[in-house]
N, C-alpha and C. Protein backbone atom coordinates (compact mmCIF):
# COMPACT_ATOMS: atom_id res chain seq x y z
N UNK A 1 74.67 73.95 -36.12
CA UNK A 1 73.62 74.40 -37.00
C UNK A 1 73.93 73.94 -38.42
N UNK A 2 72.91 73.20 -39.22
CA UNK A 2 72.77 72.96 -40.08
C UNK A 2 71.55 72.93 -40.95
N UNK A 3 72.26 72.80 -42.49
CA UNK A 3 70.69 72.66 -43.48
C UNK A 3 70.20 71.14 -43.29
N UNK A 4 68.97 71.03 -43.04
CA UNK A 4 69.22 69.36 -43.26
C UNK A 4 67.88 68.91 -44.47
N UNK A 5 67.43 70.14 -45.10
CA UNK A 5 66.17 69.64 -45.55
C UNK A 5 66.29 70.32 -46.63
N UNK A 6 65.61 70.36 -47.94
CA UNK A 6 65.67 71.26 -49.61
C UNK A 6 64.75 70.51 -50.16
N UNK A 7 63.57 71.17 -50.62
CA UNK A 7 62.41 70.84 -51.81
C UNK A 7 61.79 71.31 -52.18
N UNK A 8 61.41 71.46 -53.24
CA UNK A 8 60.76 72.07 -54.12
C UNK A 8 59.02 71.96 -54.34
N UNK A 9 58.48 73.07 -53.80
CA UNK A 9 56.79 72.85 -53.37
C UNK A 9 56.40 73.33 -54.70
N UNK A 10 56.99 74.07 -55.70
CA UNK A 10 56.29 74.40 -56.95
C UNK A 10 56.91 74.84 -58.18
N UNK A 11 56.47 74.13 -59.01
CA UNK A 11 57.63 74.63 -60.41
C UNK A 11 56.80 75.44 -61.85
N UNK A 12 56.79 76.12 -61.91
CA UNK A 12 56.05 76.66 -63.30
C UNK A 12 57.08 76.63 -64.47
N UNK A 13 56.94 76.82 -65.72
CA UNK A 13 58.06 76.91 -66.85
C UNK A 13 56.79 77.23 -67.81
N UNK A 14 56.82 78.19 -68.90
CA UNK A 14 56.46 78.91 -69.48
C UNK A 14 57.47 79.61 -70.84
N UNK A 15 56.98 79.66 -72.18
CA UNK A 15 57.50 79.80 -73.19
C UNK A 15 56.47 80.08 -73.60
N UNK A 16 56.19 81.94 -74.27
CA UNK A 16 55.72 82.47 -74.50
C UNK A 16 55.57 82.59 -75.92
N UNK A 17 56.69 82.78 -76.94
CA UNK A 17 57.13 83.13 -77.94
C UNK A 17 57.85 81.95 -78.50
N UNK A 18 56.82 81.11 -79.78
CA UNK A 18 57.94 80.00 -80.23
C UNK A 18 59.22 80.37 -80.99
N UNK A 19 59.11 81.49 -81.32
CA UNK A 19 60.20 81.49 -82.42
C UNK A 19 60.91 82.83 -81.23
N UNK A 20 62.19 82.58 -80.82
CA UNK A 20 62.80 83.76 -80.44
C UNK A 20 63.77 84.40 -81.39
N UNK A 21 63.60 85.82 -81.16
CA UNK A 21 64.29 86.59 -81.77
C UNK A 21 65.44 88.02 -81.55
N UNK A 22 66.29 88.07 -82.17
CA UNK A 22 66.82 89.06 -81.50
C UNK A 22 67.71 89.03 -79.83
N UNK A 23 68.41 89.80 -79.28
CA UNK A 23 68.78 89.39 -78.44
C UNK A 23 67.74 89.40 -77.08
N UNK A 24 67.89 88.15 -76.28
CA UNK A 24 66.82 87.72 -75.20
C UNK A 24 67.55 88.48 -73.61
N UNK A 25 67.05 89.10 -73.01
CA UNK A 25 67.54 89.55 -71.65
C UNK A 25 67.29 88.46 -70.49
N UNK A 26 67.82 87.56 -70.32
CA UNK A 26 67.66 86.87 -68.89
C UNK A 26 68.08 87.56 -67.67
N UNK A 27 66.92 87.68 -66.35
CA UNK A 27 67.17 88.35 -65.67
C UNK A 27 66.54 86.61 -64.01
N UNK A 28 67.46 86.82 -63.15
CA UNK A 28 67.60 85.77 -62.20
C UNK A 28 67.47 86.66 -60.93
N UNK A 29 66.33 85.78 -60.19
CA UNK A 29 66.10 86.72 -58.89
C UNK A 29 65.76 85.72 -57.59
N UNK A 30 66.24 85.78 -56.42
CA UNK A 30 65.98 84.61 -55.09
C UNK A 30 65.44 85.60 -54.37
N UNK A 31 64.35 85.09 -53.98
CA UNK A 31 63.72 85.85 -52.39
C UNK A 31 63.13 84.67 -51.37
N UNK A 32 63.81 85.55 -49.97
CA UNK A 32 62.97 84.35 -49.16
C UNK A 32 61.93 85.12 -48.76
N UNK A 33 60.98 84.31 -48.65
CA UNK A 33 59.28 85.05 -48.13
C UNK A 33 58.97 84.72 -47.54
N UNK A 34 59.37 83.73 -46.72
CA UNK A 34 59.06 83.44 -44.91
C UNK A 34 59.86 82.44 -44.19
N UNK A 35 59.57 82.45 -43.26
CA UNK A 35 60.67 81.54 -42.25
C UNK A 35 59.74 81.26 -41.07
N UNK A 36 59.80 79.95 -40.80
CA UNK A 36 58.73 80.12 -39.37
C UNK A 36 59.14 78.63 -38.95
N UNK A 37 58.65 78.26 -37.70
CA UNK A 37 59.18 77.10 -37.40
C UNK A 37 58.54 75.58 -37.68
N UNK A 38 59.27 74.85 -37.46
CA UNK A 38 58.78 73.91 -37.99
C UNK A 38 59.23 72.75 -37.32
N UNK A 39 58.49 71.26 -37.54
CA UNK A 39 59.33 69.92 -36.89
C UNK A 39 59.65 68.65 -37.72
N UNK A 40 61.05 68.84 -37.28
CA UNK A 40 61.49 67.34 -38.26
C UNK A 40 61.51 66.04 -37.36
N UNK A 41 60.82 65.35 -37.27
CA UNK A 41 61.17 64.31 -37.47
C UNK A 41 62.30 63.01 -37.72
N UNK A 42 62.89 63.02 -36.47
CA UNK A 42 64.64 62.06 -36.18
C UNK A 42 64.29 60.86 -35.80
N UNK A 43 63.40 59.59 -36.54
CA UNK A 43 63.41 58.42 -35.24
C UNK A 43 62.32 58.67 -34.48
N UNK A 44 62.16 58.00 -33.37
CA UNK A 44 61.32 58.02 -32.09
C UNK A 44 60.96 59.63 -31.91
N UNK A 45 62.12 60.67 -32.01
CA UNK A 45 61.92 61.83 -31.85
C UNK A 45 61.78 63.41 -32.88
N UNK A 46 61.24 64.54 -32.15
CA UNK A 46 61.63 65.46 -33.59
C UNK A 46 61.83 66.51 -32.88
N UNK A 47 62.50 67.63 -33.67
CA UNK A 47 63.53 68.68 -33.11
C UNK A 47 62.62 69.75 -34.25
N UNK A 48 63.47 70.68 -33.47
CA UNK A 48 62.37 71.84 -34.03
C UNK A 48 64.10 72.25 -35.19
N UNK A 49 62.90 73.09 -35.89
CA UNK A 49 63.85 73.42 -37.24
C UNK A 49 63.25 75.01 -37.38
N UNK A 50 64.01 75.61 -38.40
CA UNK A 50 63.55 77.00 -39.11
C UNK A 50 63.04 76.48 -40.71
N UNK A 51 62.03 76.55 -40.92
CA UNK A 51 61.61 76.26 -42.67
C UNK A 51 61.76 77.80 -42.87
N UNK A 52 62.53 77.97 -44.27
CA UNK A 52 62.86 79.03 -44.95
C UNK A 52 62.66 78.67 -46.28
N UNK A 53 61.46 79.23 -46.38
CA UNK A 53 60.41 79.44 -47.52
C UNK A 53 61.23 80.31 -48.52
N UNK A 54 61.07 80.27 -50.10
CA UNK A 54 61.85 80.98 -50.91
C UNK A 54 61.33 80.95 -52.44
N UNK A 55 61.41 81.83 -53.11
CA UNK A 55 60.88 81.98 -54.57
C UNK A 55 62.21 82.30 -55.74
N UNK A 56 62.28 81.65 -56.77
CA UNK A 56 63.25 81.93 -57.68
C UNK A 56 62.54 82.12 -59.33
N UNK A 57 63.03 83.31 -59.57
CA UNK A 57 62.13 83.45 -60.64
C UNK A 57 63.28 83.93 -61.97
N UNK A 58 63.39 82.99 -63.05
CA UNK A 58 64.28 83.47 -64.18
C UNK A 58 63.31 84.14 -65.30
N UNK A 59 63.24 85.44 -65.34
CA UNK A 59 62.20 86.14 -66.92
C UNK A 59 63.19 86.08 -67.45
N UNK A 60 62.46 85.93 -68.93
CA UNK A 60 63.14 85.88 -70.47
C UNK A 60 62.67 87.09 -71.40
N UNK A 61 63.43 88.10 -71.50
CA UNK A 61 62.68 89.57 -71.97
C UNK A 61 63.67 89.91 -73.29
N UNK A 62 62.49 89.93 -74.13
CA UNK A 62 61.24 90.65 -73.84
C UNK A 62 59.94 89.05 -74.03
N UNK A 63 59.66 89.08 -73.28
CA UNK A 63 58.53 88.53 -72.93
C UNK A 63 58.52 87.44 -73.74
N UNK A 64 59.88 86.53 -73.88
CA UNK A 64 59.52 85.04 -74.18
C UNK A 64 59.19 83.70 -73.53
N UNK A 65 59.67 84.12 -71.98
CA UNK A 65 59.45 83.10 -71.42
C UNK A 65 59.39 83.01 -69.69
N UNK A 66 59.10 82.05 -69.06
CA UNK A 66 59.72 82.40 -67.58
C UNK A 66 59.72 80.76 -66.76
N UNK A 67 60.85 80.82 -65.76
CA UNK A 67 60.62 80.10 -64.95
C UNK A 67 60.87 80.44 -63.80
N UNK A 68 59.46 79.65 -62.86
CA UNK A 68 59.36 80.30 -61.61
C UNK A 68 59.41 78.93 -60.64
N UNK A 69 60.49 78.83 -59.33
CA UNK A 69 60.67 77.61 -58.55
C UNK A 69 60.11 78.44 -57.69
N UNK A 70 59.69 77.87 -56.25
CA UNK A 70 59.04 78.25 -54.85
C UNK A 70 59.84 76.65 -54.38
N UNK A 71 59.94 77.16 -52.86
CA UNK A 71 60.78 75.51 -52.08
C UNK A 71 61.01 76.15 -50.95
N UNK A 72 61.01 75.08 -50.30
CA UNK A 72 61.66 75.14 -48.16
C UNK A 72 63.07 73.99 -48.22
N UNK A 73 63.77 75.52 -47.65
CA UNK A 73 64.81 74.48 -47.02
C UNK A 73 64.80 74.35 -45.29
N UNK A 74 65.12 73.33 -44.69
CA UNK A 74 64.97 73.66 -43.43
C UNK A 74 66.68 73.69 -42.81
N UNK A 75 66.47 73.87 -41.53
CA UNK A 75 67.85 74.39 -40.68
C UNK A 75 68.07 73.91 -39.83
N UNK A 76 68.19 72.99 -39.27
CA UNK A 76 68.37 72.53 -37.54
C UNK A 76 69.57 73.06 -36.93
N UNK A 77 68.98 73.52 -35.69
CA UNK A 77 70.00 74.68 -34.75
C UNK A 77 69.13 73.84 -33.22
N UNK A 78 70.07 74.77 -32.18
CA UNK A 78 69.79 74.89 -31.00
C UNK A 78 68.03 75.38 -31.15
N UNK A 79 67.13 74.51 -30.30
CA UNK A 79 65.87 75.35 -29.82
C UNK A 79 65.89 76.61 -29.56
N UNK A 80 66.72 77.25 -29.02
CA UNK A 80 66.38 78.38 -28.73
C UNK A 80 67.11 79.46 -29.71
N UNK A 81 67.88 79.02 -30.47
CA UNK A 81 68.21 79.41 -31.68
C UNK A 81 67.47 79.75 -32.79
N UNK A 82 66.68 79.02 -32.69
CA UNK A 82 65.74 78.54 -33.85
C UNK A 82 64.62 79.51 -33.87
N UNK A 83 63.84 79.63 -32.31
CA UNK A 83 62.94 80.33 -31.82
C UNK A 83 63.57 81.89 -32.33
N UNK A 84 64.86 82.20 -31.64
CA UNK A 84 65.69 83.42 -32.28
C UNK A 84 65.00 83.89 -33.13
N UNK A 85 65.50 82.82 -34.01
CA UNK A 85 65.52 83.67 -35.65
C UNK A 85 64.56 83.72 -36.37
N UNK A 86 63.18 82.75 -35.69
CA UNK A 86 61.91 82.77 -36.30
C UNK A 86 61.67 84.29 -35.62
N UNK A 87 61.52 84.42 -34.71
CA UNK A 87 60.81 85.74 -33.86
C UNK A 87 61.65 87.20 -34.65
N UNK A 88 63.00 86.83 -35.04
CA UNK A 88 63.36 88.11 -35.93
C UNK A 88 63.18 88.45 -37.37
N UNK A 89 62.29 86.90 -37.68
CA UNK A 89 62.22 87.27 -39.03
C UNK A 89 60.74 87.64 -38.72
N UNK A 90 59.60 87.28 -38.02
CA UNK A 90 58.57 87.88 -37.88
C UNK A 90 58.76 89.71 -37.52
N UNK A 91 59.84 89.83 -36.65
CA UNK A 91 59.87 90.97 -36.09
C UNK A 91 59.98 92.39 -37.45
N UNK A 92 61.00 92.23 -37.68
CA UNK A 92 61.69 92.91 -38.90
C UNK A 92 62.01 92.45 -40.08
N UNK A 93 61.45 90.98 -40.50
CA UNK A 93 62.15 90.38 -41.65
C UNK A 93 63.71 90.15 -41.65
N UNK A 94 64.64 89.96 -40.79
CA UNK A 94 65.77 90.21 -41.12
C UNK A 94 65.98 88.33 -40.43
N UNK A 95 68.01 88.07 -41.10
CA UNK A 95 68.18 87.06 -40.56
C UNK A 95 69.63 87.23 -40.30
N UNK A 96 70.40 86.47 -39.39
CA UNK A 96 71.62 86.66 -39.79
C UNK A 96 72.03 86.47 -40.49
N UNK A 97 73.44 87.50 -40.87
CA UNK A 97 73.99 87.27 -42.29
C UNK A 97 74.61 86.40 -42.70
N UNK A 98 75.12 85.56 -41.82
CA UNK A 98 75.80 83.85 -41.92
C UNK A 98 74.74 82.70 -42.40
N UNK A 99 73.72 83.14 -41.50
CA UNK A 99 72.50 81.84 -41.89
C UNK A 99 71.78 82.01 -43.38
N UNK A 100 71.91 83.34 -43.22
CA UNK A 100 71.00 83.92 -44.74
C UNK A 100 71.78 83.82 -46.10
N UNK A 101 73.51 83.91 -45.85
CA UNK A 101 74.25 83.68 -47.18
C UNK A 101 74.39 82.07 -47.28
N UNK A 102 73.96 81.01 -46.09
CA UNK A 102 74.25 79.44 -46.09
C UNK A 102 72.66 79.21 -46.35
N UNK A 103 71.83 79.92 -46.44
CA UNK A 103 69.96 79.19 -46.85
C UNK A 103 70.86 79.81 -48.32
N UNK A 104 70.23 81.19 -48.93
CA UNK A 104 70.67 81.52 -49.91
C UNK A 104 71.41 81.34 -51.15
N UNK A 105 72.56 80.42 -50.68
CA UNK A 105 73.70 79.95 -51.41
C UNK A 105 73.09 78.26 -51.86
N UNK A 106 72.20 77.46 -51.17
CA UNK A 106 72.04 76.18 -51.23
C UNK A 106 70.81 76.21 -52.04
N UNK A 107 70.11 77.08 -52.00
CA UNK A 107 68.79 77.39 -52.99
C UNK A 107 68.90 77.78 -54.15
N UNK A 108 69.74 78.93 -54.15
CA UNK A 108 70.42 79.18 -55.55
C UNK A 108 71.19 78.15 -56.37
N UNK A 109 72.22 77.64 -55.66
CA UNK A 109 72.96 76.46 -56.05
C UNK A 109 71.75 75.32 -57.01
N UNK A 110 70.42 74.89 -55.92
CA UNK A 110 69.75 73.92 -56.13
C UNK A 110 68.47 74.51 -57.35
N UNK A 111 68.57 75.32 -57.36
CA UNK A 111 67.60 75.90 -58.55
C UNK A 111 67.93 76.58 -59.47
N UNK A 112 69.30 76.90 -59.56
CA UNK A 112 70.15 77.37 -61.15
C UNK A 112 70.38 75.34 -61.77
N UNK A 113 70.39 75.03 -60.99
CA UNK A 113 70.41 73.05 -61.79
C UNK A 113 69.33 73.00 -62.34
N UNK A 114 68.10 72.88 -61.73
CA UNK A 114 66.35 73.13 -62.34
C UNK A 114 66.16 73.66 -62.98
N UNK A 115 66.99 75.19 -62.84
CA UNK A 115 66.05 75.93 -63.98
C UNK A 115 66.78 75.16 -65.15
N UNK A 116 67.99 75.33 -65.30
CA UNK A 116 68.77 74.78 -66.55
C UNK A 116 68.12 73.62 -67.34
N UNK A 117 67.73 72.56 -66.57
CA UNK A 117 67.21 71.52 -67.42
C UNK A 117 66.16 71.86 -67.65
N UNK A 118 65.17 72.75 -66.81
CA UNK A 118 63.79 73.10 -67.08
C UNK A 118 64.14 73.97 -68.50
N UNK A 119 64.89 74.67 -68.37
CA UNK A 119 64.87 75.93 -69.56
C UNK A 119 65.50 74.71 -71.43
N UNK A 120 66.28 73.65 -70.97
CA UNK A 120 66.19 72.84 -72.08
C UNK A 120 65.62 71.55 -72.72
N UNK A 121 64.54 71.68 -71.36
CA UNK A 121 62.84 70.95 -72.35
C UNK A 121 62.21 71.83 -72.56
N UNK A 122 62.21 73.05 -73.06
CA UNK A 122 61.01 73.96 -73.35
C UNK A 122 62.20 74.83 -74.79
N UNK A 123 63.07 74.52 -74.53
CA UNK A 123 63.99 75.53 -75.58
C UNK A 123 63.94 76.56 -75.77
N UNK A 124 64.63 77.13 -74.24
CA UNK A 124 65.12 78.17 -73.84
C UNK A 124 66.26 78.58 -73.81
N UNK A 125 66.97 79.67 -73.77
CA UNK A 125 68.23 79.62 -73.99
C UNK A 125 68.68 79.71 -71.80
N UNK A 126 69.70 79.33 -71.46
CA UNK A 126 70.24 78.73 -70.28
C UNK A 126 69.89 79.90 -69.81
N UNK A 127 69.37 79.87 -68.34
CA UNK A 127 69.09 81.20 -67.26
C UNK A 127 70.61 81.41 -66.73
N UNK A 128 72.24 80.87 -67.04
CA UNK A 128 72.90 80.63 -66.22
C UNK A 128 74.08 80.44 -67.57
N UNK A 129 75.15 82.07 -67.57
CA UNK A 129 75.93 81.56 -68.28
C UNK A 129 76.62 80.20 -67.88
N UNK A 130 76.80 79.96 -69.63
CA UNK A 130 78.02 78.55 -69.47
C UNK A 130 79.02 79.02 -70.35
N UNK A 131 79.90 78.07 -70.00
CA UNK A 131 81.22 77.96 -70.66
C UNK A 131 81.20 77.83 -72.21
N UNK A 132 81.66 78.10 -72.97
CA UNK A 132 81.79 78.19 -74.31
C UNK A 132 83.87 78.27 -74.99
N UNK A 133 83.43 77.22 -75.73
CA UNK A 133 85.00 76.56 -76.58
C UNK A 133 85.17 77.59 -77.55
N UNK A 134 86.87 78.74 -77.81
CA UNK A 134 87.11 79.28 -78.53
C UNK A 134 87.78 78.50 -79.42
N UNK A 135 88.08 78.66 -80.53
CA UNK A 135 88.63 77.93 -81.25
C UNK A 135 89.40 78.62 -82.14
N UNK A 136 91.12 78.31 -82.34
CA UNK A 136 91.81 79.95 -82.78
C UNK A 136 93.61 78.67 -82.42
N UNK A 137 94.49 79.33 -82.95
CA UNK A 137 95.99 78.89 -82.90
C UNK A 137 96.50 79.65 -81.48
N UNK A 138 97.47 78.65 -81.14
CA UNK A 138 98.49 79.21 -80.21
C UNK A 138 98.96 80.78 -80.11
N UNK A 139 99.20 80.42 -81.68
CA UNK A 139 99.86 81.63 -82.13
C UNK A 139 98.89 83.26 -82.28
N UNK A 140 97.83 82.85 -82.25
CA UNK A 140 96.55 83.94 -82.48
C UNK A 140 96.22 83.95 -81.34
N UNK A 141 96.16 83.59 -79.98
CA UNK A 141 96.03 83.82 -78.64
C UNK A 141 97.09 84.58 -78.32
N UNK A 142 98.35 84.50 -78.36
CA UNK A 142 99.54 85.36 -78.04
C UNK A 142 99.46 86.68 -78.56
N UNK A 143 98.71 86.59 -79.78
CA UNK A 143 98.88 88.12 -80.50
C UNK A 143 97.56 89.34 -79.74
């Protein structure tokens, strides 16, 4: 079982407020909102897959800005695997917790990159701490 597919069906970016002020609350959120099956396409032949539909939305509060990704990643597994986990996410919404932290982890991964460059053509401040250089003596770190 593997991911073999990631793209992005919709991107919004939005900057509400030109001048920001004060301190900005970034708040980062992933949901998947459906899963159902699907066919890829190998060559001569195609294998069935799980598309796992998903929304990522970074607000900028109070109400300066937002960016919102939507995207399918797909999964290739065993057929009857596949069937599985479509029929349990229809059933109850649920997925396993292995498949759901390996969709999860590759979407997040792939849309904290997007938002970032999205958030610095619009001049936003980063949805995604970064690293930042202190600058200070040897000797003033020890103390």
């Amino acid at each position: 079982m593997a991911i073999v597919g990631f793209n992005f069906t919709k991107i919004k970016v939005e900057r509400k407020d030109m001048i920001l002020k004060g301190k900005i609350d970034i708040k980062n959120n992933i949901v998947i909102v459906n899963v159902e099956e699907s066919k890829l396409s190998i060559g001569d032949s195609s294998q069935k897959v799980a598309k796992f539909s998903f929304d990522f939305n970074s607000s900028y509060e109070p109400k300066a800005g937002s960016i919102r990704l939507s995207g399918d990643i797909m999964y290739l597994g065993e057929a009857a695997k596949i069937e599985e986990l479509v029929n349990g996410w229809k059933k109850d919404k649920k997925v396993p917790k292995e498949i759901m932290a390996a969709v999860l982890n590759v979407a997040l991964n792939k849309s904290n990159v997007q938002a970032l460059v999205l958030s610095q053509l619009i001049n936003l401040p980063s949805p995604i701490p970064l690293p930042k250089v202190e600058v200070g003596t040897a000797k003033e770190k020890k103390e």
